[in-house]
C-alpha atoms as a PDB file:
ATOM      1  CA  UNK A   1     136.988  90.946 153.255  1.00  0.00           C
ATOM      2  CA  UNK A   2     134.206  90.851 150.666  1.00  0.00           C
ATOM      3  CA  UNK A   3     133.557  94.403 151.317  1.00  0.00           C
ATOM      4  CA  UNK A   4     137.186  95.326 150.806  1.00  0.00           C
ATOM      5  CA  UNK A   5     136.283  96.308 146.680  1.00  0.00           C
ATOM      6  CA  UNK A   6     133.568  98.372 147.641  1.00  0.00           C
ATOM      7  CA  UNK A   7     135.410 100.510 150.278  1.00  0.00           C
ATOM      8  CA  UNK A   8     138.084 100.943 148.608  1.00  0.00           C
ATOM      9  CA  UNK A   9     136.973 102.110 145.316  1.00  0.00           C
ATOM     10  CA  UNK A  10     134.589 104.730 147.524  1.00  0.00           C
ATOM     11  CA  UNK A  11     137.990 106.031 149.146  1.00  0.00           C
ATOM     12  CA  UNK A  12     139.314 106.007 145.517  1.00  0.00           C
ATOM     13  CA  UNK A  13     137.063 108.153 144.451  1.00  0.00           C
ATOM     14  CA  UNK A  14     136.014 110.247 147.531  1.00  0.00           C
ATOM     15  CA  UNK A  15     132.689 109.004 147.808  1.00  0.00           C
ATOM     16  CA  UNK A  16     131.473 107.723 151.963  1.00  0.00           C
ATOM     17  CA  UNK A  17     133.085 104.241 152.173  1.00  0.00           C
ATOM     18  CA  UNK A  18     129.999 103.202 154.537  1.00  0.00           C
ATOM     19  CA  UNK A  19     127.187 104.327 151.849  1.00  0.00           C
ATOM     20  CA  UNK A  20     126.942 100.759 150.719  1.00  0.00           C
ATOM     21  CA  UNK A  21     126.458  99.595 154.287  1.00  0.00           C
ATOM     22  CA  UNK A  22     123.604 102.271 155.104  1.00  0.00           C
ATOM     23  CA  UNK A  23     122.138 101.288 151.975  1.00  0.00           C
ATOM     24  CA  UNK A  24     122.161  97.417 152.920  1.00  0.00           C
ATOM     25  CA  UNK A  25     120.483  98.952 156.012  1.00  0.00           C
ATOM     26  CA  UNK A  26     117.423 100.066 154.770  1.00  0.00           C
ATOM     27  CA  UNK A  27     116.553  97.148 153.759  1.00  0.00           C
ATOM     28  CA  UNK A  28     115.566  96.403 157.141  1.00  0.00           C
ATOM     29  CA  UNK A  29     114.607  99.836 158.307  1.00  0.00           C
ATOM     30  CA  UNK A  30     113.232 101.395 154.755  1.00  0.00           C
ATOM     31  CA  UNK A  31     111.975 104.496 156.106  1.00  0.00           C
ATOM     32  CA  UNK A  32     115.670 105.305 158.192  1.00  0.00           C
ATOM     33  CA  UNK A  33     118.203 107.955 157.944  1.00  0.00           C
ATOM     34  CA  UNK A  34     120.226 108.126 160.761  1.00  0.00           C
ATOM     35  CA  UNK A  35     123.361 106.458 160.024  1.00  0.00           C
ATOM     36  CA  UNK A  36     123.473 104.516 163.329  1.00  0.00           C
ATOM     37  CA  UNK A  37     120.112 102.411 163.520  1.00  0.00           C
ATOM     38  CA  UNK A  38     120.763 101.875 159.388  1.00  0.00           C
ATOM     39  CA  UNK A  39     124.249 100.510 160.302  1.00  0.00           C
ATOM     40  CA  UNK A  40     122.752  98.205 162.894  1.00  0.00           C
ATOM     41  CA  UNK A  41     120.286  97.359 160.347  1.00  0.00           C
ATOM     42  CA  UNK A  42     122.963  96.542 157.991  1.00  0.00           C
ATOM     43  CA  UNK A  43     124.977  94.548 159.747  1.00  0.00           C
ATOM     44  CA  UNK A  44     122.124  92.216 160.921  1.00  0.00           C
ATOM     45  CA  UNK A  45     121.156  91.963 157.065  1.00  0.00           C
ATOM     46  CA  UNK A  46     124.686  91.294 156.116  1.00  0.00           C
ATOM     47  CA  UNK A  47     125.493  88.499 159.134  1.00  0.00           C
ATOM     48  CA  UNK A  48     122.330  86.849 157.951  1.00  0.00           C
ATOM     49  CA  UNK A  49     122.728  87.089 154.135  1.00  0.00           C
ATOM     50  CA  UNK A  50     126.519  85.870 154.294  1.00  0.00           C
ATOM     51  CA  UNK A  51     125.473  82.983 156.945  1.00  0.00           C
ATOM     52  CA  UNK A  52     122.704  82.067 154.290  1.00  0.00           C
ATOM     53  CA  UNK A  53     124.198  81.814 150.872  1.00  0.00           C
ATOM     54  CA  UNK A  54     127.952  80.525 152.603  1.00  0.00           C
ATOM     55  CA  UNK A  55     125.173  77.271 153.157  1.00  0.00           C
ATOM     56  CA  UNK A  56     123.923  77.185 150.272  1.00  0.00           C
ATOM     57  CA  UNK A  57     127.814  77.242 148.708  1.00  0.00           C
ATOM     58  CA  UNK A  58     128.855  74.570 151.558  1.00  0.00           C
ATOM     59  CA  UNK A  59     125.532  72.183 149.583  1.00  0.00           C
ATOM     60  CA  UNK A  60     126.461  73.539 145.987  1.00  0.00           C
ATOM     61  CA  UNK A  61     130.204  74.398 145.318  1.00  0.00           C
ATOM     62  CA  UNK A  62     131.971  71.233 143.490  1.00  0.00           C
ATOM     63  CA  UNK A  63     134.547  69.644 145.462  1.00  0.00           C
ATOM     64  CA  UNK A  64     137.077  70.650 142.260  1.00  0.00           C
ATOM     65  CA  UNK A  65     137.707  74.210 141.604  1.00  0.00           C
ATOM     66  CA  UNK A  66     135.713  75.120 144.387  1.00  0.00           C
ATOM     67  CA  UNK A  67     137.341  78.659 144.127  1.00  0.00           C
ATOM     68  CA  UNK A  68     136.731  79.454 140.315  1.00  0.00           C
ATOM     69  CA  UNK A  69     132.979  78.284 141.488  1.00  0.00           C
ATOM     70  CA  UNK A  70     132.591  80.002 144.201  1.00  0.00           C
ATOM     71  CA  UNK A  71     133.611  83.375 142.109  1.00  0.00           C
ATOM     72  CA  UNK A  72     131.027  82.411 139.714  1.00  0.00           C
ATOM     73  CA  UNK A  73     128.901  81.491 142.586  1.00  0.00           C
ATOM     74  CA  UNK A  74     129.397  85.351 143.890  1.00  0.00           C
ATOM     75  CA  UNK A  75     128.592  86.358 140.003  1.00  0.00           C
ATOM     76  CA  UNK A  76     124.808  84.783 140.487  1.00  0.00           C
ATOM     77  CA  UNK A  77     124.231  86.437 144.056  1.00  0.00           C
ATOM     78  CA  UNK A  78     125.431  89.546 142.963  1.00  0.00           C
ATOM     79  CA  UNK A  79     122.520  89.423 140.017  1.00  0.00           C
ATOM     80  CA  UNK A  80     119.863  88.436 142.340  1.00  0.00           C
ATOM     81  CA  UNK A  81     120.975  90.829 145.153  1.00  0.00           C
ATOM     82  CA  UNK A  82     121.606  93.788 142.943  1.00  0.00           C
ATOM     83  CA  UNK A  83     119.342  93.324 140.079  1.00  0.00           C
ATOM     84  CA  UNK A  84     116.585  91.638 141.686  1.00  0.00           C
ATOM     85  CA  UNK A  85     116.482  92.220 145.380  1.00  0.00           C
ATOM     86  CA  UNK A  86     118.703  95.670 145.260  1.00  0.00           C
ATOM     87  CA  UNK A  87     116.550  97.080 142.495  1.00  0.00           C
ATOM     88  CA  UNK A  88     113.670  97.504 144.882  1.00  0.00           C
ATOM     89  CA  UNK A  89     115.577  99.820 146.882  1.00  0.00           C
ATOM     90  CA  UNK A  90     116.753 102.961 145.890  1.00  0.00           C
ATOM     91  CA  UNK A  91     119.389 103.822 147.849  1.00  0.00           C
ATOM     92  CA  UNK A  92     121.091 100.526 146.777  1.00  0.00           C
ATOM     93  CA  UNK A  93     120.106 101.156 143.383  1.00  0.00           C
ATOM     94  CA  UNK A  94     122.307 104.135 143.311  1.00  0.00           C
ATOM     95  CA  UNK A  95     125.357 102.268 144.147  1.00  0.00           C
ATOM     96  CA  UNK A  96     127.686 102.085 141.483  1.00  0.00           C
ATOM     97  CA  UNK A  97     127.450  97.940 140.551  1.00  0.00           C
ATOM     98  CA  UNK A  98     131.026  97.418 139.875  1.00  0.00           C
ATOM     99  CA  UNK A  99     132.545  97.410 143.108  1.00  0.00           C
ATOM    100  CA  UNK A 100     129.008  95.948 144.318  1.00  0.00           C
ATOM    101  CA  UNK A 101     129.546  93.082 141.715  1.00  0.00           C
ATOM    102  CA  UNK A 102     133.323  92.868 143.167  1.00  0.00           C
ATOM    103  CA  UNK A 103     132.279  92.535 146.423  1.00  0.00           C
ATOM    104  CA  UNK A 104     130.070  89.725 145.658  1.00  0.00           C
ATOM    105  CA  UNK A 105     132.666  87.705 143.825  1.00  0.00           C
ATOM    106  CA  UNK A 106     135.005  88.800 146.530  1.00  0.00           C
ATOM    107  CA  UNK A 107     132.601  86.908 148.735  1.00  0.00           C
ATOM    108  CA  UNK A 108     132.174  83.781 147.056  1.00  0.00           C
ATOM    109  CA  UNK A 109     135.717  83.517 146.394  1.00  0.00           C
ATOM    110  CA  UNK A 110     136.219  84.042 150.367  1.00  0.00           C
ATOM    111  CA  UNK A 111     133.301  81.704 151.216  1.00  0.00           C
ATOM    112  CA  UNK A 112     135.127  78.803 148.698  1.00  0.00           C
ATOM    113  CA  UNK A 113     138.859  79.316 150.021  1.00  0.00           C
ATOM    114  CA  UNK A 114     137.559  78.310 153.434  1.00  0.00           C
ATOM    115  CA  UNK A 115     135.423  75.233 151.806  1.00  0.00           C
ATOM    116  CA  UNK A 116     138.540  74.209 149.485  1.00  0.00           C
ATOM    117  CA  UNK A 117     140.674  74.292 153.024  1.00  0.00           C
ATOM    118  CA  UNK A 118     137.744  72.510 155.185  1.00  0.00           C
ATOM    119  CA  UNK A 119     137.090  69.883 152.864  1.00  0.00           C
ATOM    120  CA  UNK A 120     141.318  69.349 152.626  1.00  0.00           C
ATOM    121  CA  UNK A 121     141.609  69.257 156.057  1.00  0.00           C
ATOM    122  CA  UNK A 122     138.788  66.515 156.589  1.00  0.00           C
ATOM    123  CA  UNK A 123     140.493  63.946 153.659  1.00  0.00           C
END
């Protein structure tokens, strides 16, 4: 779901829909090419990055308006991903940051929806 903005806008626009994924994968495996071991790479990075910060949002996100936080909570990540972390690689460098940025917020929003419904279900 969160990488839905991404992929899309890379079909949009004829660009590899998986470039962002190989790029996420080199942040394991810096020195890769092949698209296989980088996706591997990737999705290792990505199951441990989205397991990560969805705890940190469980701690964080208010129990009111958990979405609109949780899209402003995907706003911060994005910022230290992709202009702190992602600025150290270049291959995520040259992603274009919009639909990067979207697919962060698309995350927290996705991350929060499932909070609002948890914390709903337990009251």
């Amino acid at each position: 779901m969160s990488g839905a903005p991404s992929t899309l806008c890379a079909l949009v626009v004829g660009d590899d829909p998986l470039e962002a994924s190989l790029a996420a994968g080199t942040m394991v495996l810096p020195r890769e090419s092949r698209p296989l071991p980088l996706l591997a790479a990737a999705a290792v990075a990505h199951v441990a990055l989205s397991f990560g910060w969805a705890a940190v949002f469980a701690g964080t996100l208010p129990k009111r308006h958990t979405v609109a936080a949780g899209a402003a909570a995907g706003l911060v990540v994005a910022a230290l991903d992709l202009g702190v972390v992602g600025r150290r690689f270049p291959r995520i460098r040259a992603l274009p940051a919009l639909p990067q940025v979207a697919d962060h917020v698309a995350y927290g929003v996705a991350v929060a929806v499932v909070l609002a419904r948890r914390r709903a279900h337990r009251a």
